[in-house]
N, C-alpha and C. Protein backbone atom coordinates (compact mmCIF):
# COMPACT_ATOMS: atom_id res chain seq x y z
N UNK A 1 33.84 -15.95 -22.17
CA UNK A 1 32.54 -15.58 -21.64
C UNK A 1 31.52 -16.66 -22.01
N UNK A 2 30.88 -16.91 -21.01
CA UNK A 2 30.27 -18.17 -21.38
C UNK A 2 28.59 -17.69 -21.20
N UNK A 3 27.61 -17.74 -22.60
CA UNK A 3 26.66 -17.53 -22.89
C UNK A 3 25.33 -18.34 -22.70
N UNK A 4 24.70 -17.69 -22.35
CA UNK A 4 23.08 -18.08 -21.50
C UNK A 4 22.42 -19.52 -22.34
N UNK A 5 22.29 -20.68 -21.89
CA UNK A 5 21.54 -21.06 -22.95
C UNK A 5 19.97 -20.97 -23.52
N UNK A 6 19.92 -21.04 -24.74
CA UNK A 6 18.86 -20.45 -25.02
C UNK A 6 17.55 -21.47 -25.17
N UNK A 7 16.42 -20.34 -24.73
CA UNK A 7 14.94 -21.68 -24.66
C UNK A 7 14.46 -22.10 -25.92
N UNK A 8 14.33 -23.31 -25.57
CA UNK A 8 13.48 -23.73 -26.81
C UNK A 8 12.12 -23.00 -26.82
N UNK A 9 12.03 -23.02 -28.58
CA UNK A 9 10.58 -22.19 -28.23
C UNK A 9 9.82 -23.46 -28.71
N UNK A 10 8.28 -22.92 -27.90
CA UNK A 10 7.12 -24.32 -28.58
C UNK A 10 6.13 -23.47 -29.57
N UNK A 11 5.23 -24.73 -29.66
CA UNK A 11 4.37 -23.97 -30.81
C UNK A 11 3.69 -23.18 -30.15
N UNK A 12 3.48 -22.96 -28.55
CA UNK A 12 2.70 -22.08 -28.22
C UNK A 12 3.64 -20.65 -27.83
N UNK A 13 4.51 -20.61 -27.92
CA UNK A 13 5.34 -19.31 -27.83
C UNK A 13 4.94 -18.93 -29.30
N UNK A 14 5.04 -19.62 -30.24
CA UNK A 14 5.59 -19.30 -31.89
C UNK A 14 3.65 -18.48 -32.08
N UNK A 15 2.80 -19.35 -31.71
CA UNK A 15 1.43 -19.05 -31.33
C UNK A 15 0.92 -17.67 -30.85
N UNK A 16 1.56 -17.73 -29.33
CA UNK A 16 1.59 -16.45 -28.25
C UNK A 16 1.81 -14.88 -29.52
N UNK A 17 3.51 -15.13 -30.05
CA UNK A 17 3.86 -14.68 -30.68
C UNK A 17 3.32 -13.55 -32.20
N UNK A 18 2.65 -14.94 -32.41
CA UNK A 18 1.66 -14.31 -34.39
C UNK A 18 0.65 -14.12 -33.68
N UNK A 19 -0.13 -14.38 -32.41
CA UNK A 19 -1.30 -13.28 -32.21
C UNK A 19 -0.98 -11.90 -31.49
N UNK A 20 0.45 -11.95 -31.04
CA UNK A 20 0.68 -10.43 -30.86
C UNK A 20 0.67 -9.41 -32.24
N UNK A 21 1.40 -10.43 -33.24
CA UNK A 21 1.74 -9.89 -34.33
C UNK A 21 0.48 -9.73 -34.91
N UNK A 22 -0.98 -10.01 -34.84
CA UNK A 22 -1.97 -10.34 -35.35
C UNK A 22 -2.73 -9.02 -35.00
N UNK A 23 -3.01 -8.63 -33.44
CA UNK A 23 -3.71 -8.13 -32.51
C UNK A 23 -2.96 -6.35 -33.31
N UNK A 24 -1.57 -6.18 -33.58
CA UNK A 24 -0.85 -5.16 -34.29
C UNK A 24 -0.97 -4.38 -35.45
N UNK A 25 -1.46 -5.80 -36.14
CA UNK A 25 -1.33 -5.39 -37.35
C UNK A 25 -2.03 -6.53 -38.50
N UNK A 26 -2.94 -7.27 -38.22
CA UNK A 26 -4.00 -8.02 -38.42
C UNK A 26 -3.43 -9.35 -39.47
N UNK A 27 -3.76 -10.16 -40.25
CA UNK A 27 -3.60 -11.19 -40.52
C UNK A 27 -2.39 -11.45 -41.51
N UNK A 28 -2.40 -9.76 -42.19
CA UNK A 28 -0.70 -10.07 -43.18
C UNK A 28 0.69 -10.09 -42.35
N UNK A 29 0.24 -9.59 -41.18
CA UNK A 29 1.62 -9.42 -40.48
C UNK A 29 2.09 -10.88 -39.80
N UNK A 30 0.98 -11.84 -40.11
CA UNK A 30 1.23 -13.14 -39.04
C UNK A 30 1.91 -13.92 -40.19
N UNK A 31 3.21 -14.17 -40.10
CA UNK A 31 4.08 -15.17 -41.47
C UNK A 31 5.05 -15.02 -40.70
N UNK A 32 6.05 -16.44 -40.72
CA UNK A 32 6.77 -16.99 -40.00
C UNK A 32 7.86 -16.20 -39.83
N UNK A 33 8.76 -15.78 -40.75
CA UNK A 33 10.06 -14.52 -40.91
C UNK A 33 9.70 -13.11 -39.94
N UNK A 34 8.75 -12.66 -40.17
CA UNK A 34 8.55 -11.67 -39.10
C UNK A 34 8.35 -11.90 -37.44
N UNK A 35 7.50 -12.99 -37.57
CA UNK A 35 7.75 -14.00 -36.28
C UNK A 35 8.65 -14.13 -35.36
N UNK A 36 9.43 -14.92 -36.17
CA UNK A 36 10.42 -15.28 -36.07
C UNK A 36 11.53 -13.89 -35.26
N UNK A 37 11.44 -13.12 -36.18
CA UNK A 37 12.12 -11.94 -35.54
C UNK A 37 11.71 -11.47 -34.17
N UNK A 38 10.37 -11.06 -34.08
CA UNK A 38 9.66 -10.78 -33.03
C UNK A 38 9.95 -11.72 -31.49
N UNK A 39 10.53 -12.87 -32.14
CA UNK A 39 11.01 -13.77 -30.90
C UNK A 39 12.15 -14.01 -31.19
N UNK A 40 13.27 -13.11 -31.50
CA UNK A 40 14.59 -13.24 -31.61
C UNK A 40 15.10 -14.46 -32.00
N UNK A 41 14.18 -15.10 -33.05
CA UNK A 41 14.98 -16.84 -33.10
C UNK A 41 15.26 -16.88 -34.97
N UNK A 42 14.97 -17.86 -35.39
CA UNK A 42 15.05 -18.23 -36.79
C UNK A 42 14.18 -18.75 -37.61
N UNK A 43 14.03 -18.61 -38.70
CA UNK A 43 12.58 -19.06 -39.08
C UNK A 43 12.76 -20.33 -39.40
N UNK A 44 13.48 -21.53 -38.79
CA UNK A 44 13.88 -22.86 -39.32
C UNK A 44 12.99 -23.12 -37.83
N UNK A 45 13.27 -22.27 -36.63
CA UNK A 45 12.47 -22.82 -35.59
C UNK A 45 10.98 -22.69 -35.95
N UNK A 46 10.49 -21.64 -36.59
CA UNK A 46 9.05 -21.63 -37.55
C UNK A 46 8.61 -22.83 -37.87
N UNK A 47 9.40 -23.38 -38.69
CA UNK A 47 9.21 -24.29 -39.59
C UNK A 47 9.18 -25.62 -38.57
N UNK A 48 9.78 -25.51 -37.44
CA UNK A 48 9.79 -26.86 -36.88
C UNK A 48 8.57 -27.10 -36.76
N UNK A 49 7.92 -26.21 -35.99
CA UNK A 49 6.52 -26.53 -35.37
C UNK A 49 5.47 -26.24 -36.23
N UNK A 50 5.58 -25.21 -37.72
CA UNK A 50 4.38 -25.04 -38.41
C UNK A 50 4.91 -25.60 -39.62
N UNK A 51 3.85 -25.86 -40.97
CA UNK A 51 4.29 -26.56 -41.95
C UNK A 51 4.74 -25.35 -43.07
N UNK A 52 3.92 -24.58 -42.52
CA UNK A 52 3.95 -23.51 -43.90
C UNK A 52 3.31 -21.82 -43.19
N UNK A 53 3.32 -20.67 -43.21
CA UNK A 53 2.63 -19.85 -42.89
C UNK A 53 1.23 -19.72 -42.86
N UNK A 54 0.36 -20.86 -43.62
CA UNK A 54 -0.99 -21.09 -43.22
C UNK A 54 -1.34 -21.90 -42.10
N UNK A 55 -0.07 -22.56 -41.46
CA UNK A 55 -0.32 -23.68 -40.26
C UNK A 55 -0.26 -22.92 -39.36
N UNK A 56 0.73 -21.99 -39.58
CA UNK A 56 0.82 -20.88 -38.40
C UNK A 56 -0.07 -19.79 -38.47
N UNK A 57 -1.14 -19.22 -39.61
CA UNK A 57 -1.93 -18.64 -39.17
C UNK A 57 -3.23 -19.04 -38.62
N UNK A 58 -3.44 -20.34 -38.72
CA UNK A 58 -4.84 -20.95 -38.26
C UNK A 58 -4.45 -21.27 -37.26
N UNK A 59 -3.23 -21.52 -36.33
CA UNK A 59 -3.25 -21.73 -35.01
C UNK A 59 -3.19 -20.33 -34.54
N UNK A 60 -2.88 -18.82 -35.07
CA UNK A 60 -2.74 -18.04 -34.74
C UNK A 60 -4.45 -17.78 -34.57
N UNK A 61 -5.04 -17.79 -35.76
CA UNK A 61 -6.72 -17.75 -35.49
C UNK A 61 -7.44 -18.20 -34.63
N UNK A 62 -7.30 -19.73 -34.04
CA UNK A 62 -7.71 -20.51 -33.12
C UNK A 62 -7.30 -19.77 -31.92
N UNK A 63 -5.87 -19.33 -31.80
CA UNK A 63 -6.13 -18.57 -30.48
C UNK A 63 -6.83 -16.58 -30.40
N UNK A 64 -7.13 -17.01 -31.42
CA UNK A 64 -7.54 -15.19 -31.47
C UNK A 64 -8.98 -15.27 -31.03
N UNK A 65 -9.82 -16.35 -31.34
CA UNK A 65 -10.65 -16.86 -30.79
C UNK A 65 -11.24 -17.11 -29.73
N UNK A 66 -10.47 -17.79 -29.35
CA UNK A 66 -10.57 -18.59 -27.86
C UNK A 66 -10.19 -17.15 -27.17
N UNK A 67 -9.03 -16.63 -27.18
CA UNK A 67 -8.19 -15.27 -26.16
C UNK A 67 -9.86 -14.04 -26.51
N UNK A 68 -10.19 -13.81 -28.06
CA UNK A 68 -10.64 -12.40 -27.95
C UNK A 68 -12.13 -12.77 -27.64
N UNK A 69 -13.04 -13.51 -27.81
CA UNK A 69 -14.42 -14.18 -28.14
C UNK A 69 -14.71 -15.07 -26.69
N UNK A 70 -14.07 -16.58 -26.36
CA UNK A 70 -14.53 -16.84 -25.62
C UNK A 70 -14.17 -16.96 -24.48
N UNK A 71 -12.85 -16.09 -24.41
CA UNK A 71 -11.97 -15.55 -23.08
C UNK A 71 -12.88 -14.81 -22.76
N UNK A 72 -13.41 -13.55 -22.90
CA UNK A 72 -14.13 -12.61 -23.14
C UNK A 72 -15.40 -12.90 -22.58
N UNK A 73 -16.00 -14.01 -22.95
CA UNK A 73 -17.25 -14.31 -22.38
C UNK A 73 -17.08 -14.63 -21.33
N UNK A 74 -16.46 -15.70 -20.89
CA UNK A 74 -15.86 -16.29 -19.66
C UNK A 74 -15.67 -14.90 -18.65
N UNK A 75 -14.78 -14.13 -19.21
CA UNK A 75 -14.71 -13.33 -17.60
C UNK A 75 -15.80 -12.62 -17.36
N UNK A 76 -16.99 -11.99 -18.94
CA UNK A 76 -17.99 -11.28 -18.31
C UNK A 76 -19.26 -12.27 -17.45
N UNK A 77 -18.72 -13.44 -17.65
CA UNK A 77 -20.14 -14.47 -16.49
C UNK A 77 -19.12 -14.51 -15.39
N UNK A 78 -17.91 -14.75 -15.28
CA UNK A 78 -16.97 -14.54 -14.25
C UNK A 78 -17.83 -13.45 -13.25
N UNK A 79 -17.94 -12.51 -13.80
CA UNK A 79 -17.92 -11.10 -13.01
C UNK A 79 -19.30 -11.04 -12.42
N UNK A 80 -20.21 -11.75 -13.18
CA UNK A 80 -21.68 -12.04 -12.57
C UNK A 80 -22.50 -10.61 -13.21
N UNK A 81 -23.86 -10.35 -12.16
CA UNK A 81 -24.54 -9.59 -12.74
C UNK A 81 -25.81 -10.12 -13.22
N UNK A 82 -26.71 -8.75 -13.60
CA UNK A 82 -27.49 -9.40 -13.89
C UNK A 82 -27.75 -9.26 -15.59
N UNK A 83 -28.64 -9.46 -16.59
CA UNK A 83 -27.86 -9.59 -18.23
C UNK A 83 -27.22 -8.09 -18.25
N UNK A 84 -28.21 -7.50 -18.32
CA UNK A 84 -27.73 -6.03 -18.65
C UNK A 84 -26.22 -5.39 -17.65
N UNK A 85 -25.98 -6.14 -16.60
CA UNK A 85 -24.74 -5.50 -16.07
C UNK A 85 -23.86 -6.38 -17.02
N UNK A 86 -23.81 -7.02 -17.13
CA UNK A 86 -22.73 -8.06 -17.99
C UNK A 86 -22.67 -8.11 -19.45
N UNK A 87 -23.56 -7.53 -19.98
CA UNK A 87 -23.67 -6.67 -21.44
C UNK A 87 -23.02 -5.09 -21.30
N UNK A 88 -23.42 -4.64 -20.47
CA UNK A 88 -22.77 -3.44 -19.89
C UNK A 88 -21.06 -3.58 -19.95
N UNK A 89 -20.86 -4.80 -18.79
CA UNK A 89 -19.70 -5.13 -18.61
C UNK A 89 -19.14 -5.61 -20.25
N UNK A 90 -19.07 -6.04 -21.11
CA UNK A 90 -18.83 -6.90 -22.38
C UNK A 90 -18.84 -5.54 -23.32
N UNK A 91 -19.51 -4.77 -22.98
CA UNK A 91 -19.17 -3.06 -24.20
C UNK A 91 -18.20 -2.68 -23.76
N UNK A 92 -17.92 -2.30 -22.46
CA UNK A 92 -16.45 -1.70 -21.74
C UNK A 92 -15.63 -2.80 -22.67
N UNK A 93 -15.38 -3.61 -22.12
CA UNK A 93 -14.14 -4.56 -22.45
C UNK A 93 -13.88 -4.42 -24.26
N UNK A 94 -15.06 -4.77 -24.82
CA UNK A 94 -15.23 -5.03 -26.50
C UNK A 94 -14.47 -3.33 -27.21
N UNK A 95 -15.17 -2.42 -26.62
CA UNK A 95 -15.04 -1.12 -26.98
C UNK A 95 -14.05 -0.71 -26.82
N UNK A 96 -13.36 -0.92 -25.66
CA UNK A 96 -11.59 -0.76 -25.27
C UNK A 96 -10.72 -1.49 -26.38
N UNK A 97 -11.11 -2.83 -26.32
CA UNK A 97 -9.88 -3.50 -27.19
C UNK A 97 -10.74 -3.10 -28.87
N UNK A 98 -11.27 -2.56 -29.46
CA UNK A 98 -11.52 -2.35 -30.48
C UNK A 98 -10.79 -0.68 -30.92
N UNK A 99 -10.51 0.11 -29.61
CA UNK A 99 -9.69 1.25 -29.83
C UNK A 99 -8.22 0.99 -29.92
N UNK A 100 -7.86 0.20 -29.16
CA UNK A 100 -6.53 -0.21 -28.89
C UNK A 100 -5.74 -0.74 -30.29
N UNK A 101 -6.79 -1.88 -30.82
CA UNK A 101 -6.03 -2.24 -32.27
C UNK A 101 -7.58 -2.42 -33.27
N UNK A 102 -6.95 -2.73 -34.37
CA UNK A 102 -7.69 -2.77 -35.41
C UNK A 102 -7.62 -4.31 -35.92
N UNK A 103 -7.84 -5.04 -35.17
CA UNK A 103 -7.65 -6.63 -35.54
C UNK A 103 -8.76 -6.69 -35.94
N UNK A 104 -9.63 -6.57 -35.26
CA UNK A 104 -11.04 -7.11 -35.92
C UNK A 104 -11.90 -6.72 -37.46
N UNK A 105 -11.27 -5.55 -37.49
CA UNK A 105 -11.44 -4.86 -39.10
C UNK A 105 -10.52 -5.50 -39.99
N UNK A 106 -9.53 -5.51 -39.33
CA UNK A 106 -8.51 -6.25 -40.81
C UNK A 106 -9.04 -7.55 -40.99
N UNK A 107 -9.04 -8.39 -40.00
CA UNK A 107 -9.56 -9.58 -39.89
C UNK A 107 -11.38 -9.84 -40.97
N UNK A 108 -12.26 -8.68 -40.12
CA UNK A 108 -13.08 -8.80 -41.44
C UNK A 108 -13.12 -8.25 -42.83
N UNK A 109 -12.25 -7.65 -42.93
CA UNK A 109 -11.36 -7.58 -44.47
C UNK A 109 -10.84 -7.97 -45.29
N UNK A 110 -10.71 -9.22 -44.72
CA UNK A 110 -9.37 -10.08 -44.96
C UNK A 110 -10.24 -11.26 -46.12
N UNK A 111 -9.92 -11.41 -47.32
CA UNK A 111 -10.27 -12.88 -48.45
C UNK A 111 -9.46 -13.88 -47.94
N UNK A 112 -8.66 -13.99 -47.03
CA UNK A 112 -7.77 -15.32 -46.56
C UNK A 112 -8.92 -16.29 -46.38
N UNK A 113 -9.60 -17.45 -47.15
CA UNK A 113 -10.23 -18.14 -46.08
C UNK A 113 -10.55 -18.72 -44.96
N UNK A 114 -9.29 -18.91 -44.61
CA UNK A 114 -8.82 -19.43 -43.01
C UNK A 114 -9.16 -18.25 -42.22
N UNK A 115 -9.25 -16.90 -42.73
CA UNK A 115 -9.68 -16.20 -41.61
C UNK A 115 -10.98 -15.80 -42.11
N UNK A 116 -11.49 -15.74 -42.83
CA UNK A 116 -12.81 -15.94 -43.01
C UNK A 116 -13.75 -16.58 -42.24
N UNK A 117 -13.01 -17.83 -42.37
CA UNK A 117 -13.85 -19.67 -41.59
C UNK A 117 -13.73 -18.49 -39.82
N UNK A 118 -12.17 -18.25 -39.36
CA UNK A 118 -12.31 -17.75 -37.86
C UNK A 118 -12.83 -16.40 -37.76
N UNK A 119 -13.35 -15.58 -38.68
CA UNK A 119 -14.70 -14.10 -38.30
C UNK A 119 -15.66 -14.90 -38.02
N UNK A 120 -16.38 -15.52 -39.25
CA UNK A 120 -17.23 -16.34 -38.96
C UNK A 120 -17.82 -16.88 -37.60
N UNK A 121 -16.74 -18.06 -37.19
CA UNK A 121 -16.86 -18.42 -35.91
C UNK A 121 -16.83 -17.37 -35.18
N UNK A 122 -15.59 -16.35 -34.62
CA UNK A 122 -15.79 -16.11 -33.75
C UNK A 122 -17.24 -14.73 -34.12
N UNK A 123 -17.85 -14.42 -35.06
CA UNK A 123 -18.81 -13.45 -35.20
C UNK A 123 -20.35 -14.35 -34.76
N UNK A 124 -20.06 -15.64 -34.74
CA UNK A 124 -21.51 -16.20 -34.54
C UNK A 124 -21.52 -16.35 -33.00
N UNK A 125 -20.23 -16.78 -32.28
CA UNK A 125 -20.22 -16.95 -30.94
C UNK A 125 -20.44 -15.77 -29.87
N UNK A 126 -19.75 -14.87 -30.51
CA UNK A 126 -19.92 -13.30 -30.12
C UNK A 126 -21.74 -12.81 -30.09
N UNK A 127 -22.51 -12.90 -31.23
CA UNK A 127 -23.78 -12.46 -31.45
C UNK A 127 -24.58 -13.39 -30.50
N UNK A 128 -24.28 -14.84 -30.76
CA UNK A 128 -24.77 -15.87 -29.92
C UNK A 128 -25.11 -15.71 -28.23
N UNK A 129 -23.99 -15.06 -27.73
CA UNK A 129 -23.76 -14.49 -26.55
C UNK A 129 -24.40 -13.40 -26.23
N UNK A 130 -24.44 -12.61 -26.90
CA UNK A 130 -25.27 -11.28 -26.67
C UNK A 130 -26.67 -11.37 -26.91
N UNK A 131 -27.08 -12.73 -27.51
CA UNK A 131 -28.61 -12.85 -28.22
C UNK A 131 -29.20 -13.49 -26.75
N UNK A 132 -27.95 -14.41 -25.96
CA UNK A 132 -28.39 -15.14 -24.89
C UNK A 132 -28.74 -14.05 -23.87
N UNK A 133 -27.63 -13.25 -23.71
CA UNK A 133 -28.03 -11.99 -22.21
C UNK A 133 -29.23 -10.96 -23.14
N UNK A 134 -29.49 -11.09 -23.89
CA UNK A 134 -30.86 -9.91 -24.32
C UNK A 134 -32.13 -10.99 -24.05
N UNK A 135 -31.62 -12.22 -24.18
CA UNK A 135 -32.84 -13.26 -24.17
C UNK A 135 -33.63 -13.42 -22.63
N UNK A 136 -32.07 -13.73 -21.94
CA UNK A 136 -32.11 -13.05 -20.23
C UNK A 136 -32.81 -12.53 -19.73
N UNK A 137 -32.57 -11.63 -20.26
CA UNK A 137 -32.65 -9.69 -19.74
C UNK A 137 -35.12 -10.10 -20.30
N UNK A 138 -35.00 -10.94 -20.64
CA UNK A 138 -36.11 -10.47 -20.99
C UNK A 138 -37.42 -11.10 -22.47
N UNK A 139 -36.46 -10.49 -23.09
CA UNK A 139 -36.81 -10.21 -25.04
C UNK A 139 -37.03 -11.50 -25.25
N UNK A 140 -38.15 -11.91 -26.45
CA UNK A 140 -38.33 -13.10 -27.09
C UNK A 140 -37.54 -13.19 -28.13
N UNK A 141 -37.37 -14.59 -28.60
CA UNK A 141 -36.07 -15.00 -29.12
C UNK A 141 -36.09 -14.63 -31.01
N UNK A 142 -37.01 -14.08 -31.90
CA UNK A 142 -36.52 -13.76 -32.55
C UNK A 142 -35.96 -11.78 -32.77
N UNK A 143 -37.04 -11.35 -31.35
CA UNK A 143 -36.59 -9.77 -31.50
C UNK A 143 -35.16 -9.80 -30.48
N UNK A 144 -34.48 -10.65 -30.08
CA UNK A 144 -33.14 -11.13 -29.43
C UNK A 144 -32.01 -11.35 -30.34
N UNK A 145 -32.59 -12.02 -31.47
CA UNK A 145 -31.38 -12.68 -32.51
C UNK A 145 -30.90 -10.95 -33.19
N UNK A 146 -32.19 -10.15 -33.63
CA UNK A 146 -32.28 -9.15 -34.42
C UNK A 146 -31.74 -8.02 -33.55
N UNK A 147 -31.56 -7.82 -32.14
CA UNK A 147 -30.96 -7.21 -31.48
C UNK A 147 -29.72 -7.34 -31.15
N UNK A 148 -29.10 -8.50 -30.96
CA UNK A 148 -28.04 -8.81 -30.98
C UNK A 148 -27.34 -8.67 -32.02
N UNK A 149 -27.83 -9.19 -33.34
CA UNK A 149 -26.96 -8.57 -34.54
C UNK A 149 -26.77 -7.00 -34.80
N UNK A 150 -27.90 -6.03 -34.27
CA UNK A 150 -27.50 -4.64 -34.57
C UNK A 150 -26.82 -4.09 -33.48
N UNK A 151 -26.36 -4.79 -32.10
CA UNK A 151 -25.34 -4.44 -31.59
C UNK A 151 -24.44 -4.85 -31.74
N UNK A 152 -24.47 -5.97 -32.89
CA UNK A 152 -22.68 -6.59 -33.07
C UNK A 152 -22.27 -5.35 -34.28
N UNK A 153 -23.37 -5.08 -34.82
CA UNK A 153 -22.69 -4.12 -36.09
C UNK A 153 -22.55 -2.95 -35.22
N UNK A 154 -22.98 -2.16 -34.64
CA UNK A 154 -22.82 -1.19 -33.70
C UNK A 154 -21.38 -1.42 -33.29
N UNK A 155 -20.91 -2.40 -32.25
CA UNK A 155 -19.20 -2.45 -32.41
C UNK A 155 -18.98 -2.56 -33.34
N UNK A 156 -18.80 -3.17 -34.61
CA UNK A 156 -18.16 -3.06 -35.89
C UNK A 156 -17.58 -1.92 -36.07
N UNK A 157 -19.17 -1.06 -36.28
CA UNK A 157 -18.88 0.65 -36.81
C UNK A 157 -18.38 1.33 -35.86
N UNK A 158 -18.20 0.71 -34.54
CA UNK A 158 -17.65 1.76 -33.36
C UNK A 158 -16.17 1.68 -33.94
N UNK A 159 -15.67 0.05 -33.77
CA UNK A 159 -14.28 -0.41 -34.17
C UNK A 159 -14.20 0.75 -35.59
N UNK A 160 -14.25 0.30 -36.45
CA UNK A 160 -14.41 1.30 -37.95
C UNK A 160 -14.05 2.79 -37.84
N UNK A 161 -14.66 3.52 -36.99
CA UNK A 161 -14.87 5.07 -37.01
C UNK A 161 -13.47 5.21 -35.76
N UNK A 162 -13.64 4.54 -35.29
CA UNK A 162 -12.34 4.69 -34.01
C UNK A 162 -10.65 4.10 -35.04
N UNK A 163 -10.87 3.47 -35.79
CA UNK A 163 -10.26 3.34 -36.43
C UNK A 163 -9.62 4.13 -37.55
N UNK A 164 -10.86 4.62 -38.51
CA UNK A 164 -10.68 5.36 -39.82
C UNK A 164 -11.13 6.31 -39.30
N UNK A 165 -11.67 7.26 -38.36
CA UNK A 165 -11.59 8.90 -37.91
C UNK A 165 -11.17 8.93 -36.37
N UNK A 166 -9.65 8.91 -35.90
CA UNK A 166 -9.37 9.25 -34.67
C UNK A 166 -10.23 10.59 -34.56
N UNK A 167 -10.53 10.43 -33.03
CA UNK A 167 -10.98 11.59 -32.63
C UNK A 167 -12.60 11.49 -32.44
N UNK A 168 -12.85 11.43 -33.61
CA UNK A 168 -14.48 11.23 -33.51
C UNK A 168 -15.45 10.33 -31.99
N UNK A 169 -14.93 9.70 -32.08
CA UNK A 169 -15.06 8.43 -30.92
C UNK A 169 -15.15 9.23 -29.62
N UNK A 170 -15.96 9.33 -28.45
CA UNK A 170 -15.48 10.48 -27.70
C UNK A 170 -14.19 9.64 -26.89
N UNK A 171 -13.03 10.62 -26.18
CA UNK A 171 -12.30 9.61 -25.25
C UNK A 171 -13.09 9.94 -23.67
N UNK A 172 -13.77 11.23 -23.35
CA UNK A 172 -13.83 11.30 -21.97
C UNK A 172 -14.50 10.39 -21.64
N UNK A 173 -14.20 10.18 -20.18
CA UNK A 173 -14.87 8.98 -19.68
C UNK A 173 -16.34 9.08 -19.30
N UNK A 174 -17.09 10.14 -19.24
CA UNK A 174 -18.43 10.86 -19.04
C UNK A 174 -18.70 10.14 -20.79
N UNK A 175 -18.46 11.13 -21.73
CA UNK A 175 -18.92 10.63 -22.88
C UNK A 175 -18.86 9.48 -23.61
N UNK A 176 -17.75 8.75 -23.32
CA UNK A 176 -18.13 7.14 -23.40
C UNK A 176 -18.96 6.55 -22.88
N UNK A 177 -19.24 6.31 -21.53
CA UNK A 177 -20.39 5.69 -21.04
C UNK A 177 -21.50 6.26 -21.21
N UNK A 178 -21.91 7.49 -22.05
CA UNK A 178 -23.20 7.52 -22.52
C UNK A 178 -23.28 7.20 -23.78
N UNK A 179 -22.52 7.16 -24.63
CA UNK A 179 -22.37 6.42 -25.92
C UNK A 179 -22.47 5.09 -25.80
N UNK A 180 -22.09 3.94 -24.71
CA UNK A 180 -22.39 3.25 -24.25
C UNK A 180 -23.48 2.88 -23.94
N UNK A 181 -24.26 3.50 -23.22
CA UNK A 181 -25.44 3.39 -22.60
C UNK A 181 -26.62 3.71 -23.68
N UNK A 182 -26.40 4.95 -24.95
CA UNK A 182 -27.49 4.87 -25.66
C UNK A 182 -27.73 3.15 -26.56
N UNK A 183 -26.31 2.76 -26.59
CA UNK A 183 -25.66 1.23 -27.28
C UNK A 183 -26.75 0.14 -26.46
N UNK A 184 -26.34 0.22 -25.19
CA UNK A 184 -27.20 -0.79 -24.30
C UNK A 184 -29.01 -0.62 -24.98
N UNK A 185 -29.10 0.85 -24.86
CA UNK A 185 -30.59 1.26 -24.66
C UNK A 185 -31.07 0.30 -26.02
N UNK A 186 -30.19 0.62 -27.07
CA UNK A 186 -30.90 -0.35 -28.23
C UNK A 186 -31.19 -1.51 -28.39
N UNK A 187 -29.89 -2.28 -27.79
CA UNK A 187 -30.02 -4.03 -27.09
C UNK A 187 -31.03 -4.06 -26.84
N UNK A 188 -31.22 -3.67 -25.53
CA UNK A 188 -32.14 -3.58 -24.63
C UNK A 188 -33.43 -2.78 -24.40
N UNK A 189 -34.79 -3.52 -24.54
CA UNK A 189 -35.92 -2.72 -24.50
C UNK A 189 -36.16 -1.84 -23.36
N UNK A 190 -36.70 -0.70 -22.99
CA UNK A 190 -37.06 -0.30 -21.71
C UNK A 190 -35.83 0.37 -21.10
N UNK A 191 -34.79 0.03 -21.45
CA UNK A 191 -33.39 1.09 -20.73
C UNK A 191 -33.55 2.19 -21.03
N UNK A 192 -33.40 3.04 -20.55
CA UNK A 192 -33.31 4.60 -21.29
C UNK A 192 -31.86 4.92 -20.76
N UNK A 193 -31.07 5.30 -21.75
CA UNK A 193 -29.78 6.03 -21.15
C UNK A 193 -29.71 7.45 -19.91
């Protein structure tokens, strides 16, 4: 019986890979042996392409980045709008993937410095973005910076409570988008939910 040959993997499979493992189960789960498993190979193929499990988690960071932060931005200007539909649009999306996994809590949990250095980044690019569509929408730029940061903590604690009290969080789709919308109302001056 003559057997399939098998693909080489690159660093961006090995990549692809530790941010699934990342997005699961947040920054301890990304190390080459579990990896490795997760893509049915060996951890010598690990080793080809990373030096050590910190090479492979900062490329794992770099794409957690780019995929969760400025992928993210990209499709909500993709989608157009005007600020507030596209802040609108950016809570749906943010609020979904913050129920789905708990990356972003472990991640700001995490003393690793390497993931420290990538909250960081991606927490300034994230606020940055939201400070720009409140700036948009209107608001002068230091009651913008100060709005934008209490809706980045607002997801935080959404992520947090959806996290550490299932249930609490509403799921219907009526009561999300007004939980939503009181969210916007604070961004945003003059909205009323």
């Amino acid at each position: 019986m003559e057997m399939a040959p098998r693909k080489t993997l690159t660093r961006d499979d090995w990549t692809t890979a530790g941010l699934a493992a990342l997005v699961e189960g947040g920054p301890d789960a990304v190390a080459i042996e579990p990896v490795a498993a997760r893509l049915g190979t060996t951890k010598g193929s690990g080793y080809w392409h990373f030096t050590d499990r910190a090479d492979l988690l900062r490329a794992v960071l770099g794409a957690w980045v780019e995929q969760h932060t400025v992928a993210v931005q990209d499709r909500v200007e993709a989608a157009g709008g005007s600020p507030r539909e596209r802040l609108r649009h950016l809570l749906g999306i943010v609020s979904t993937a913050a129920e789905q996994s708990p990356a972003d809590l472990l991640l700001v949990a995490s003393a690793d410095p390497d993931v420290k250095a990538a909250v960081v980044e991606a927490t300034q690019l994230r606020v940055a973005y939201v400070e720009h569509l409140i700036r948009e929408d209107g608001v002068p730029g230091p009651e913008a910076r100060s709005r934008a940061v209490l809706a980045y903590a607002a997801y935080l604690g959404h992520a947090s409570l959806t996290s550490a009290v299932p249930g609490l969080v509403p799921r219907e789709p009526a009561d999300r988008r007004r939980m939503q919308e009181l969210l916007l109302a604070m961004a945003l001056p003059g909205l009323t939910p």
